[in-house]
Protein backbone atom coordinates (compact mmCIF):
# COMPACT_ATOMS: atom_id res chain seq x y z
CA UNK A 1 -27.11 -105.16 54.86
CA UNK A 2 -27.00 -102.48 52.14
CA UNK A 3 -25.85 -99.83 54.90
CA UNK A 4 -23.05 -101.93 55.71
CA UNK A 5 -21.65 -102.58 52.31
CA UNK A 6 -21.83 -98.85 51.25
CA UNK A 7 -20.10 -98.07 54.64
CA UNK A 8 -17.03 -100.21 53.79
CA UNK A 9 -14.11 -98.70 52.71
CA UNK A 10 -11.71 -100.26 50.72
CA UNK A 11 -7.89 -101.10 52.48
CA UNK A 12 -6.21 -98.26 50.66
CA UNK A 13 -8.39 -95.78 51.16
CA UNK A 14 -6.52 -93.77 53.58
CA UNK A 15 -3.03 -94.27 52.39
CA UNK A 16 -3.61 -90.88 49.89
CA UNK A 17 -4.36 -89.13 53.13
CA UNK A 18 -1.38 -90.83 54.66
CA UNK A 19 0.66 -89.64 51.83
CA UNK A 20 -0.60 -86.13 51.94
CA UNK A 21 0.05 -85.20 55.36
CA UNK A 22 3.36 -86.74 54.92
CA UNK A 23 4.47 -84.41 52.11
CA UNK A 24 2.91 -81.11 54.55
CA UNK A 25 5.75 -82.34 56.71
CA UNK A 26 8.08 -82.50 54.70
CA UNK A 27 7.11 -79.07 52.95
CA UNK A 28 6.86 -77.68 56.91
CA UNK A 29 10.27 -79.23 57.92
CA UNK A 30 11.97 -77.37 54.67
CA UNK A 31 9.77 -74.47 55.44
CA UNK A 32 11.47 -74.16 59.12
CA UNK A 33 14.77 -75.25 57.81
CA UNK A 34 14.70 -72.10 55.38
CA UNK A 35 13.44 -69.47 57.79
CA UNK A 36 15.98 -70.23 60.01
CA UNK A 37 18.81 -70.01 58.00
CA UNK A 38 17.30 -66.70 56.68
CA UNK A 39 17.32 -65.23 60.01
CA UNK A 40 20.74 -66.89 60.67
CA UNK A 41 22.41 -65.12 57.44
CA UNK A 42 19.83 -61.99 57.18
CA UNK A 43 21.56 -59.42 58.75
CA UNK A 44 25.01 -60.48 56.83
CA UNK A 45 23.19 -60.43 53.47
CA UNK A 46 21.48 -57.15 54.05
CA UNK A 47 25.13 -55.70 55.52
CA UNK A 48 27.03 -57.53 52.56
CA UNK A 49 24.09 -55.31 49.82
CA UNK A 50 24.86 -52.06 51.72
CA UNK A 51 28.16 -52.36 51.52
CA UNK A 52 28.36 -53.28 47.51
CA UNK A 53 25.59 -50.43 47.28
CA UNK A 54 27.60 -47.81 49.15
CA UNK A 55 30.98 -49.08 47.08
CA UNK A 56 28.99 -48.44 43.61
């Protein structure tokens, strides 16, 4: 009897996990979100610097 009632986990107890891997999603999704639009606008960036660098 003392097995089972150090076994049982309270109702909440995975909801912090829950939570976590929720936020690495989120964090992943804006992750994603950001690289693409870097390589999207990369190459105009880096042309746009070169050309202000070249003008200076």
């Amino acid at each position: 009897m003392e097995l089972l009632k150090k076994l049982h986990l309270k109702p909440g107890y995975f909801a912090r996990g829950q939570t976590l891997a929720e936020y690495v999603l989120i964090v992943a999704a804006i992750a994603v979100v950001c690289f693409a639009g870097y390589q999207a606008t990369g190459t105009n960036v880096s042309t746009l610097v070169s050309s202000v660098d070249t003008q200076l």
